[in-house]
Structure formats: structure tokens, C-alpha cells
PDB file of N, CA and C in Angstrom:
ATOM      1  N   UNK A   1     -13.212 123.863 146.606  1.00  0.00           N
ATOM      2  CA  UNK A   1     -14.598 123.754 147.050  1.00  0.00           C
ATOM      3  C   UNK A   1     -14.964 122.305 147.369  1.00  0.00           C
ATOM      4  N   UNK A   2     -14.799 121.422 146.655  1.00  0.00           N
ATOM      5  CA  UNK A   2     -14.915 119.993 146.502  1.00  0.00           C
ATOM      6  C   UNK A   2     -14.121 119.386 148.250  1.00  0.00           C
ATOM      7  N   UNK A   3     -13.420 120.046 148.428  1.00  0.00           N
ATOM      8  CA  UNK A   3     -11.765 119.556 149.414  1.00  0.00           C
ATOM      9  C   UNK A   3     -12.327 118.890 150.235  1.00  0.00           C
ATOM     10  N   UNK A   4     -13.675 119.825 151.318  1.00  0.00           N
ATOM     11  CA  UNK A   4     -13.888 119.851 152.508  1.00  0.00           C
ATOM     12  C   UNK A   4     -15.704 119.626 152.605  1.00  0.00           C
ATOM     13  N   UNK A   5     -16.364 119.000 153.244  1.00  0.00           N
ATOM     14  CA  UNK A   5     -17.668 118.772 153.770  1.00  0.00           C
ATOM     15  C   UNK A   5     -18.209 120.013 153.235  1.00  0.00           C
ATOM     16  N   UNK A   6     -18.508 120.846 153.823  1.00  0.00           N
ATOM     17  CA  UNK A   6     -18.764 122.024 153.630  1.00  0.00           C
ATOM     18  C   UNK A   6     -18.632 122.549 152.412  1.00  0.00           C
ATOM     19  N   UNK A   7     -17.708 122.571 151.297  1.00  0.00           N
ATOM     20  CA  UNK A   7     -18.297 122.939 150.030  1.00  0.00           C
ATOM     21  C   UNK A   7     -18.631 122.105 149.263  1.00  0.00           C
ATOM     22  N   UNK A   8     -18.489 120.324 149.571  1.00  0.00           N
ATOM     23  CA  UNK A   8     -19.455 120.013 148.630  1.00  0.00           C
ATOM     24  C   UNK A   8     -20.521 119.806 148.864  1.00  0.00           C
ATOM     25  N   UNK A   9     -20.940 120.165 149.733  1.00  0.00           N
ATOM     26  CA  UNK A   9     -22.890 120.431 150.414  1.00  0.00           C
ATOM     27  C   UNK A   9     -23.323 122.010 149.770  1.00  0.00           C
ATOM     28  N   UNK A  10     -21.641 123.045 149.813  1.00  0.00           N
ATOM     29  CA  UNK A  10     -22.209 124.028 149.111  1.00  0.00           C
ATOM     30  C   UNK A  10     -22.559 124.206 147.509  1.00  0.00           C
ATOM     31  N   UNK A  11     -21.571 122.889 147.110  1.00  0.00           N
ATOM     32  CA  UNK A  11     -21.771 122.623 145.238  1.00  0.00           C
ATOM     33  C   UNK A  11     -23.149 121.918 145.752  1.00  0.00           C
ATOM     34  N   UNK A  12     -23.576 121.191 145.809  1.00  0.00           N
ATOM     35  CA  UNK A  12     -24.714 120.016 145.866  1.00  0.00           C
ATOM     36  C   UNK A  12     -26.071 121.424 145.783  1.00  0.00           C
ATOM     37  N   UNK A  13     -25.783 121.821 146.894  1.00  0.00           N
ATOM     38  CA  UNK A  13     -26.511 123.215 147.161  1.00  0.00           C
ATOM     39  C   UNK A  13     -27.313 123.528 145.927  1.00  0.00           C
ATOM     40  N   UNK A  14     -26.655 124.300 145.277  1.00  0.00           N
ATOM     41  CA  UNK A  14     -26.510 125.164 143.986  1.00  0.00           C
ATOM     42  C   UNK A  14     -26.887 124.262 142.810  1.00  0.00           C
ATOM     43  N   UNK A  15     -26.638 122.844 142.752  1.00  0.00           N
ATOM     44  CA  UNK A  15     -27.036 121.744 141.754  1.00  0.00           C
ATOM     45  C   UNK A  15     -28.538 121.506 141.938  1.00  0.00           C
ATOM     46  N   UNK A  16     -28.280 121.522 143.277  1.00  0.00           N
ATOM     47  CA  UNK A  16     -30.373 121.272 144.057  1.00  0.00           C
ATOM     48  C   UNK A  16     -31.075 121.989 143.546  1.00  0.00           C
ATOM     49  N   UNK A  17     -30.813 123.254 144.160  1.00  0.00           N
ATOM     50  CA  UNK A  17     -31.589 124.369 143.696  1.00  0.00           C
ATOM     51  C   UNK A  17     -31.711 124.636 142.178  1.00  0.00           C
ATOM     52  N   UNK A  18     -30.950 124.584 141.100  1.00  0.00           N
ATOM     53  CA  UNK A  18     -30.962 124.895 139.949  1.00  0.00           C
ATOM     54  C   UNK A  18     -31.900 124.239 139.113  1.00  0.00           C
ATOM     55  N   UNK A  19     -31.613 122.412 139.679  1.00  0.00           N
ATOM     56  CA  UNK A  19     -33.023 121.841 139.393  1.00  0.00           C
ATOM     57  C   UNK A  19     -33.966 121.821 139.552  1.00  0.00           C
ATOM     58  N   UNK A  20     -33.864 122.111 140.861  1.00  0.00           N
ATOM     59  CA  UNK A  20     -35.644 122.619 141.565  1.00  0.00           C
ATOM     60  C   UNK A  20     -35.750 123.915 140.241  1.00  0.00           C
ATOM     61  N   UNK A  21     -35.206 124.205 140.027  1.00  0.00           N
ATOM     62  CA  UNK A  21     -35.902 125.719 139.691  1.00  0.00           C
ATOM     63  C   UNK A  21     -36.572 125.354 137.894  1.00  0.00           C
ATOM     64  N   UNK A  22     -35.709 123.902 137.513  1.00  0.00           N
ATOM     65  CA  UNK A  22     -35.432 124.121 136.244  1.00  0.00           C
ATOM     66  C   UNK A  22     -36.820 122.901 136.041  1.00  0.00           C
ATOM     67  N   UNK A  23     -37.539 122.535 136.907  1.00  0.00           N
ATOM     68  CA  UNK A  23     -38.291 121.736 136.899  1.00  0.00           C
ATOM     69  C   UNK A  23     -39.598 122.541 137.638  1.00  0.00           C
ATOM     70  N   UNK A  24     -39.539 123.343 138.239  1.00  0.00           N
ATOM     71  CA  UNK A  24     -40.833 124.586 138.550  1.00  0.00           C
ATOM     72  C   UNK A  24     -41.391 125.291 137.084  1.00  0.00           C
ATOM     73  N   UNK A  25     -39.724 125.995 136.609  1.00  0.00           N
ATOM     74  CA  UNK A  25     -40.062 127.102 135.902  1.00  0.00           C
ATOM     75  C   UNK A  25     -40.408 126.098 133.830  1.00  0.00           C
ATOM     76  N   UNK A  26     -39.626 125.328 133.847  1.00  0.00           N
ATOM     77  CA  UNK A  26     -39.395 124.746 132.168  1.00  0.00           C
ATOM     78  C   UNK A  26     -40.084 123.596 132.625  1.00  0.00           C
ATOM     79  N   UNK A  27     -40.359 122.716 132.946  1.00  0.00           N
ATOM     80  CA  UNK A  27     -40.421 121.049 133.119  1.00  0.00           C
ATOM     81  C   UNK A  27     -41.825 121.099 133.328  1.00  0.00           C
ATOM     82  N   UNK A  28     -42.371 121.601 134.769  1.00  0.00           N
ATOM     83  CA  UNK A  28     -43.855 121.364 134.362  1.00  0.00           C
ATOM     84  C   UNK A  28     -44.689 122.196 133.761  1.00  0.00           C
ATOM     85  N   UNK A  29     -44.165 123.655 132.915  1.00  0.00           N
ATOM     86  CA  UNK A  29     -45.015 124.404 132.307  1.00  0.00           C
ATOM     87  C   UNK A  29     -45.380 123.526 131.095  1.00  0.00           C
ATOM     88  N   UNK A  30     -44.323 122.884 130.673  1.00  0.00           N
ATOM     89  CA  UNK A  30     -44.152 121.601 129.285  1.00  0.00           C
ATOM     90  C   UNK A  30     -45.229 121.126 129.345  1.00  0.00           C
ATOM     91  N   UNK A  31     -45.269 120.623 130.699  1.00  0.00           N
ATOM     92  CA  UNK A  31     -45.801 118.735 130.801  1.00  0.00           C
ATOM     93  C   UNK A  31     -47.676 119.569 130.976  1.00  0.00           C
ATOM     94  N   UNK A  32     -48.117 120.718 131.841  1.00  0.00           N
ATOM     95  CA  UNK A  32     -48.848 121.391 131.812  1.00  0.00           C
ATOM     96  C   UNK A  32     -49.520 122.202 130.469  1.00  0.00           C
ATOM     97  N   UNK A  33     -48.486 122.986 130.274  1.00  0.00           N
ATOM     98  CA  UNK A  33     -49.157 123.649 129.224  1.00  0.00           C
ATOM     99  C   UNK A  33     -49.396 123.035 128.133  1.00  0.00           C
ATOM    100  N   UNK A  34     -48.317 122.183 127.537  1.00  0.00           N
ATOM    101  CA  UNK A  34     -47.954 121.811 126.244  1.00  0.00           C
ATOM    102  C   UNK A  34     -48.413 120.433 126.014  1.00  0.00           C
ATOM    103  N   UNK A  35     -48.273 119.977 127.408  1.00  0.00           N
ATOM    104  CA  UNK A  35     -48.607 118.279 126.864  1.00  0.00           C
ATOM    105  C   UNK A  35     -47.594 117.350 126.982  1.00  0.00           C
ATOM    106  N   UNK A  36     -46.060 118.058 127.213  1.00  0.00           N
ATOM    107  CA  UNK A  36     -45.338 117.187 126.751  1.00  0.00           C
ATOM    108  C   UNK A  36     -44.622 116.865 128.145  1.00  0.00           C
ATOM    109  N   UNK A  37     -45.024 115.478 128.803  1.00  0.00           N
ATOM    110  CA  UNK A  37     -44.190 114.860 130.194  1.00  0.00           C
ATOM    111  C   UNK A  37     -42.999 114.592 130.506  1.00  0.00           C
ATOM    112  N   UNK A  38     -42.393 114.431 129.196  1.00  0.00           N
ATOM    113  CA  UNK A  38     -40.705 113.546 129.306  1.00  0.00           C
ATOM    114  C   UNK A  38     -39.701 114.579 130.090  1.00  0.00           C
ATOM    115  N   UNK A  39     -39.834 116.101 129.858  1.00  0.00           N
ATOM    116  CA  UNK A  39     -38.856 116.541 130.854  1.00  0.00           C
ATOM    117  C   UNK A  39     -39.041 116.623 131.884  1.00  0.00           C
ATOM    118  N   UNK A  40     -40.390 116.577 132.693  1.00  0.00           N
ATOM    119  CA  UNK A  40     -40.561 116.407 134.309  1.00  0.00           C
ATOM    120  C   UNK A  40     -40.089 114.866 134.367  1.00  0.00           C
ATOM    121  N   UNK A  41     -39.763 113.888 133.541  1.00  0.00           N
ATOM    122  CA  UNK A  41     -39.451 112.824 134.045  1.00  0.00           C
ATOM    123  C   UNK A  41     -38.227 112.742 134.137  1.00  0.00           C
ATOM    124  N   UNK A  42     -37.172 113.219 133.252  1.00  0.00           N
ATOM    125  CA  UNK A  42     -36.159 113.209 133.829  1.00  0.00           C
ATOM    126  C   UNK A  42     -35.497 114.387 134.470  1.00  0.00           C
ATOM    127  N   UNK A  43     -36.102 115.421 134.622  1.00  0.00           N
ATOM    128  CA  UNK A  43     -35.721 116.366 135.194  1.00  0.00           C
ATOM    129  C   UNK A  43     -36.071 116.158 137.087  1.00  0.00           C
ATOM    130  N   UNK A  44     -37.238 115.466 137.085  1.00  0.00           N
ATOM    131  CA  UNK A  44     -37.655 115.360 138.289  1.00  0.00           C
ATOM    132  C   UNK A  44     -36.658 114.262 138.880  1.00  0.00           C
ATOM    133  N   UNK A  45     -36.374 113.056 138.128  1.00  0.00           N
ATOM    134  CA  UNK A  45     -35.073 112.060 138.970  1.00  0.00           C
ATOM    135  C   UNK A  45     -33.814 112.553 138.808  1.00  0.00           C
ATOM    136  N   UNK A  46     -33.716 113.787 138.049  1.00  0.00           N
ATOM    137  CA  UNK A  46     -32.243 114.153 138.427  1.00  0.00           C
ATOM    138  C   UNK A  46     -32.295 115.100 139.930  1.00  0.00           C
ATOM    139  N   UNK A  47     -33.626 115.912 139.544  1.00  0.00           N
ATOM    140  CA  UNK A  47     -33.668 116.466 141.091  1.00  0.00           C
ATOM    141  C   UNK A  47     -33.696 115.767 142.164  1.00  0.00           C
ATOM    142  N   UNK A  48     -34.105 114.776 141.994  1.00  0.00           N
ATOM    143  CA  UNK A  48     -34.554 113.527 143.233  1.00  0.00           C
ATOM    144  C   UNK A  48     -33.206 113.038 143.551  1.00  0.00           C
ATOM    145  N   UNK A  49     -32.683 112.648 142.613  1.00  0.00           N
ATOM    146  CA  UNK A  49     -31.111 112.760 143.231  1.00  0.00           C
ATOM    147  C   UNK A  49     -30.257 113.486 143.696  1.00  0.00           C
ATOM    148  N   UNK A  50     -30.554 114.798 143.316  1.00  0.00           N
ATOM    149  CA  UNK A  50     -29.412 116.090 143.894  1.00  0.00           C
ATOM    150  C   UNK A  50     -30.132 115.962 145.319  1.00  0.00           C
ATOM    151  N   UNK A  51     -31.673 115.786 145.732  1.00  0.00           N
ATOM    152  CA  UNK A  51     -32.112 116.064 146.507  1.00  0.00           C
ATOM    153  C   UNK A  51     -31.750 115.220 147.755  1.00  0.00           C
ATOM    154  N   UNK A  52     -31.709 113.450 147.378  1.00  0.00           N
ATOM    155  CA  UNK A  52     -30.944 112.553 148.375  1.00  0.00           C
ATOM    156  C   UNK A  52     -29.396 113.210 148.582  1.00  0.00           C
ATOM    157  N   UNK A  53     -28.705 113.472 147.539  1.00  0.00           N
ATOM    158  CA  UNK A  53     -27.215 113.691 147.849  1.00  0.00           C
ATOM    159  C   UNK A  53     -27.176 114.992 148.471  1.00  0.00           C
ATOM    160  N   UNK A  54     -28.245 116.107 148.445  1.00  0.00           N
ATOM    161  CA  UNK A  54     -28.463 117.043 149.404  1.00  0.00           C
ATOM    162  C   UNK A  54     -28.278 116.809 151.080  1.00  0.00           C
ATOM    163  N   UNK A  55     -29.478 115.644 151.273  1.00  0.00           N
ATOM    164  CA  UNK A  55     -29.550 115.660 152.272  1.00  0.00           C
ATOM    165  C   UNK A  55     -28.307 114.513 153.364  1.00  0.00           C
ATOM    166  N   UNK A  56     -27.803 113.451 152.671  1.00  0.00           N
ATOM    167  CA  UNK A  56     -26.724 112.920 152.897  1.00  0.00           C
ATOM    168  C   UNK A  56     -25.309 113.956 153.257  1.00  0.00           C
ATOM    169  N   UNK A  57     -25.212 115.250 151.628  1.00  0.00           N
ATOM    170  CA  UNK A  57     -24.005 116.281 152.600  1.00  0.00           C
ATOM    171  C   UNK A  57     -24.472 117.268 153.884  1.00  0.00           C
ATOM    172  N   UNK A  58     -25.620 117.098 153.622  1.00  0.00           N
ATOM    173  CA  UNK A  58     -26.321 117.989 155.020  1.00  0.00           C
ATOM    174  C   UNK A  58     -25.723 117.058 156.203  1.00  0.00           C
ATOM    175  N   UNK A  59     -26.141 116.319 156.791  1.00  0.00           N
ATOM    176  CA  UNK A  59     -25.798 115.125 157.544  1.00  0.00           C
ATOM    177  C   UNK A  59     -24.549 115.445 158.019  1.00  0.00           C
ATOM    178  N   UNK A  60     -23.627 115.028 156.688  1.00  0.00           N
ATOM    179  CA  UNK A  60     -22.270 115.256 156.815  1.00  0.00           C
ATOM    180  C   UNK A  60     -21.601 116.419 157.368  1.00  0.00           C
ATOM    181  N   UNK A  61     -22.252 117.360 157.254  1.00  0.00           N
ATOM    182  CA  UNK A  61     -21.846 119.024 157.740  1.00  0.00           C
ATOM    183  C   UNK A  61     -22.368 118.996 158.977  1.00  0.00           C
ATOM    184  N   UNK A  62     -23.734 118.469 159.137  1.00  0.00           N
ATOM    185  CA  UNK A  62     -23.964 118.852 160.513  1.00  0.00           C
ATOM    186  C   UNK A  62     -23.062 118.080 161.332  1.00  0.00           C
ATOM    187  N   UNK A  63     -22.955 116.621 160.994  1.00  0.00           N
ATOM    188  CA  UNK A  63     -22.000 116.065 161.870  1.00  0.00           C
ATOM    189  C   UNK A  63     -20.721 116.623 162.356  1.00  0.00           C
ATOM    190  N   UNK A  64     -20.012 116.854 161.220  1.00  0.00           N
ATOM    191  CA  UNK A  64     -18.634 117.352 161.272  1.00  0.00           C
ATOM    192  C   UNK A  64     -18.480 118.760 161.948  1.00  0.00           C
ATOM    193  N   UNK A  65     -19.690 119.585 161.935  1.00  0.00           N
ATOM    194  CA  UNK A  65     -19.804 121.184 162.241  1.00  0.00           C
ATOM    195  C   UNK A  65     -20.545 121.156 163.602  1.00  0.00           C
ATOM    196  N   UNK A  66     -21.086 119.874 164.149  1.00  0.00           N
ATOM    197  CA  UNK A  66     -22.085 120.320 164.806  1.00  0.00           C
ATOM    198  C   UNK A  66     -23.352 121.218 164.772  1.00  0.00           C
ATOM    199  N   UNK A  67     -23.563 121.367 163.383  1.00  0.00           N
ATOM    200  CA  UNK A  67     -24.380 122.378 163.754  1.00  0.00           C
ATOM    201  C   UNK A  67     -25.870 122.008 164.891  1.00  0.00           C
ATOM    202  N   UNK A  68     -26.212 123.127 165.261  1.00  0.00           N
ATOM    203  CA  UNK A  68     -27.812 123.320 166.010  1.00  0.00           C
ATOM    204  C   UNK A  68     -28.551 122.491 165.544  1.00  0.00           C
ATOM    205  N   UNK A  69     -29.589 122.545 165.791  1.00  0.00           N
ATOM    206  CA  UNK A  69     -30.974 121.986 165.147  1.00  0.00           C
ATOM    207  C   UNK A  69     -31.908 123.515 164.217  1.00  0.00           C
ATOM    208  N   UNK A  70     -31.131 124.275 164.398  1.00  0.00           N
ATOM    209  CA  UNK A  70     -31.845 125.366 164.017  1.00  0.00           C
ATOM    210  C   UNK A  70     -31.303 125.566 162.587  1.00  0.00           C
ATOM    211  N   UNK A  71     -30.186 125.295 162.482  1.00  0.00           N
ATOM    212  CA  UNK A  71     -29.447 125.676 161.265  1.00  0.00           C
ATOM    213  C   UNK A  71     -30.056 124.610 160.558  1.00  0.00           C
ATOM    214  N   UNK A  72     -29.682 123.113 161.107  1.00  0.00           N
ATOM    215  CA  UNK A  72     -29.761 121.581 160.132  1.00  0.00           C
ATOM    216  C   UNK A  72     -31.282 122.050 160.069  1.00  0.00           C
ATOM    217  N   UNK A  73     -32.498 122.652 160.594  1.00  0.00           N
ATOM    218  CA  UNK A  73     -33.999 122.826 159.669  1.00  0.00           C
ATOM    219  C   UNK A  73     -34.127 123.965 158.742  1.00  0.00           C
ATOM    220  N   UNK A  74     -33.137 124.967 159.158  1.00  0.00           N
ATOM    221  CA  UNK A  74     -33.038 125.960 158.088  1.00  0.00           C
ATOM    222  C   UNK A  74     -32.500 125.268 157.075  1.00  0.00           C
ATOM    223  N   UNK A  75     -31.528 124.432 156.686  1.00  0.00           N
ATOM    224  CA  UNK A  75     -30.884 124.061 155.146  1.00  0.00           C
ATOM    225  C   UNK A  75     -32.051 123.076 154.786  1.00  0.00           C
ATOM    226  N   UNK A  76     -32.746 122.143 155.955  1.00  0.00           N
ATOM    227  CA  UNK A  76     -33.653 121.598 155.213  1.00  0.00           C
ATOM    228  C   UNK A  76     -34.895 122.458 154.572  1.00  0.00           C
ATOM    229  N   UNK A  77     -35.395 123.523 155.085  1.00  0.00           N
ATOM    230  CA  UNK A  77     -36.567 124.338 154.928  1.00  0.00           C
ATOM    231  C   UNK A  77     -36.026 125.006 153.565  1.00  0.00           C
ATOM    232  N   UNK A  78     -34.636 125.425 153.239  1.00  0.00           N
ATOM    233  CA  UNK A  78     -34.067 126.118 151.827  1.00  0.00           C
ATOM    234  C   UNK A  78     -33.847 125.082 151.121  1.00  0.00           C
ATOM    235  N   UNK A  79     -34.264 123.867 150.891  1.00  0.00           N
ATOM    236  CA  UNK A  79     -34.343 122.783 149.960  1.00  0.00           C
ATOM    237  C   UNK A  79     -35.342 123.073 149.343  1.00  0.00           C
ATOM    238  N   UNK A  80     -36.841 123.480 150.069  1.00  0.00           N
ATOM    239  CA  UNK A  80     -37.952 123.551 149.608  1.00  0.00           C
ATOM    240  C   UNK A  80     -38.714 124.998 149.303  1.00  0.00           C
ATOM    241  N   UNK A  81     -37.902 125.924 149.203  1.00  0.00           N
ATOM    242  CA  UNK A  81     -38.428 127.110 148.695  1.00  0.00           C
ATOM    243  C   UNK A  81     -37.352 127.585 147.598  1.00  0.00           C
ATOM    244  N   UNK A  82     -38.065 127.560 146.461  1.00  0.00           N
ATOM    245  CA  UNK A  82     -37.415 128.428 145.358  1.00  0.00           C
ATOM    246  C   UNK A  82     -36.096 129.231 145.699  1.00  0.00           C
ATOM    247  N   UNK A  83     -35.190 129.241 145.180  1.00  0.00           N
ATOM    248  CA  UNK A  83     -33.846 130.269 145.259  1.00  0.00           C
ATOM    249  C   UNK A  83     -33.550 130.053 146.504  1.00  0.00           C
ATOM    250  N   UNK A  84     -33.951 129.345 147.840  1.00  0.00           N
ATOM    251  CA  UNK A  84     -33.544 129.802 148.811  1.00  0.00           C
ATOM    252  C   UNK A  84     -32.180 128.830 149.294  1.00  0.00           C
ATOM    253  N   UNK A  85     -32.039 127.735 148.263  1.00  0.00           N
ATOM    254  CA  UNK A  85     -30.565 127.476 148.513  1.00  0.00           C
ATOM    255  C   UNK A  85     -28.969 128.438 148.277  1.00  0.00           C
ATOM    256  N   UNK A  86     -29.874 129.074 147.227  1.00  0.00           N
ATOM    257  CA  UNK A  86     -28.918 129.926 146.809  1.00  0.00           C
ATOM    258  C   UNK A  86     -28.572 131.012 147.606  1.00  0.00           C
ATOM    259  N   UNK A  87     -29.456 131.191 148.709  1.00  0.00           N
ATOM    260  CA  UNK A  87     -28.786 132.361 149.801  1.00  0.00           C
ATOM    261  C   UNK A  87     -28.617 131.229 150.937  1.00  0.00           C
ATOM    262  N   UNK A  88     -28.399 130.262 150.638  1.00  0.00           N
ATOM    263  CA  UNK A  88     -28.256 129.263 151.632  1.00  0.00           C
ATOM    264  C   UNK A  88     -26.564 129.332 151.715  1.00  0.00           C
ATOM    265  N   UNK A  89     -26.174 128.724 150.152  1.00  0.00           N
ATOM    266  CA  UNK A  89     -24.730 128.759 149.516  1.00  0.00           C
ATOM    267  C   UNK A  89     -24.204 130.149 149.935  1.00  0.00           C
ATOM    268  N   UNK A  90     -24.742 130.788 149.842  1.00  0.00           N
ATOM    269  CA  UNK A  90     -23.614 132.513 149.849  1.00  0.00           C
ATOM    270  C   UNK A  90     -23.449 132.295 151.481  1.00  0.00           C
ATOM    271  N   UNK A  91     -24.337 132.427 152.371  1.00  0.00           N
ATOM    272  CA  UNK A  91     -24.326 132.349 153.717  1.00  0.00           C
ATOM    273  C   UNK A  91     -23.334 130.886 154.202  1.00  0.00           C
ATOM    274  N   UNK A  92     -22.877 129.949 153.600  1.00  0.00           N
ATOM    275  CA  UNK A  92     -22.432 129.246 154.044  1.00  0.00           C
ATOM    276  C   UNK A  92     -20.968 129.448 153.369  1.00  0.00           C
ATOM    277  N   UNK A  93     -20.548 130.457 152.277  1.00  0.00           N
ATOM    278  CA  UNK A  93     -19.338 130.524 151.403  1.00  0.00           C
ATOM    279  C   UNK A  93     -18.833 131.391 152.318  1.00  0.00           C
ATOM    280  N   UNK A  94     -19.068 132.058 153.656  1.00  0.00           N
ATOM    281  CA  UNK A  94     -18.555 132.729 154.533  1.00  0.00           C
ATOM    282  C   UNK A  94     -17.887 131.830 155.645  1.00  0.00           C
ATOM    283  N   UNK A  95     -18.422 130.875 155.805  1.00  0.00           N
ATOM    284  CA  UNK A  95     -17.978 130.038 156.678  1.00  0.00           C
ATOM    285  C   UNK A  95     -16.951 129.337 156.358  1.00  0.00           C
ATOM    286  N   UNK A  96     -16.684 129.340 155.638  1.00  0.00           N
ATOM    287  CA  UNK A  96     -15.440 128.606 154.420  1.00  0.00           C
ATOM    288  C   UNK A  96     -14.104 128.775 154.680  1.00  0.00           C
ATOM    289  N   UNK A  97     -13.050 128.492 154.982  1.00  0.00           N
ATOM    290  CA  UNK A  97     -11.176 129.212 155.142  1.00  0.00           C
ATOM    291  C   UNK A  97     -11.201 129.396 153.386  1.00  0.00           C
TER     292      UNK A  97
END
């Protein structure tokens, strides 16, 4: 997976999304409900980083793949909706040798 452009944009993928999710669903109910800020703080710069190294292997894929402009705004648009990297990853684990 690691080998080739393409799956490590599809690991990065799946790292993105997990944080996004883990900072929606646990991180700011904390910092909201409870009071307590420290895990949106580091939960949010670890996302902030999956999120630059997101968009750097994006880059990289589109370059190397050419992709459209249609595809490179679809992976950007599944950065920013819940789970939707994760049908991002399956749809791109087809494209894969």
C-alpha cells in the first residue's frame, strides 16, 4: 500500500478521516459538553496535519494520474464531509494493481 502514490494518499485517506471523525464525535463533545479543551487541542493538530499531508498526496496522485479537475474536487470535497473519505479509499482501492 505504502509502494506507490496512490496508496499512500489511500493510507493518509483513512488517517484523515478517522481524525476528523475522532475530533467531531469525542474531542469537541469534551471541550463542549464537559469543559474539558485539551483533546480538541491535540486532536485538532494531529488532524491539521493528516489534513496538510492529505492534501500534498492528493497533488501527488493527481500529478502522477492526471487526474480531471472533477475527481482532484471530489477528494477535496471528501476531506470535508464526515466518512466520506472512507468511500473515497474503497473507490480508489479499485484503482490499485
Amino acid at each position: 500500500m505504502l509502494k506507490t502514490a496512490l496508496g499512500r494518499f489511500r493510507m493518509i485517506a483513512l488517517y484523515e478521516g478517522l481524525s476528523y471523525l475522532v475530533l467531531l464525535i469525542i474531542a469537541m463533545p469534551m471541550k463542549y459538553l464537559m469543559d474539558i479543551p485539551q483533546p480538541v487541542t491535540i486532536v485538532g493538530a494531529l488532524h491539521g496535519l493528516l489534513f496538510v499531508l492529505y492534501m500534498l498526496a492528493l497533488a501527488q496522485v493527481a500529478w502522477q494520474k492526471k487526474w480531471k479537475m472533477d475527481a482532484i474536487a471530489f477528494a477535496i470535497i471528501a476531506s470535508i464531509i464526515p466518512f466520506a473519505t472512507f468511500y473515497l479509499e474503497a473507490r480508489l482501492k479499485k484503482q490499485e494493481p
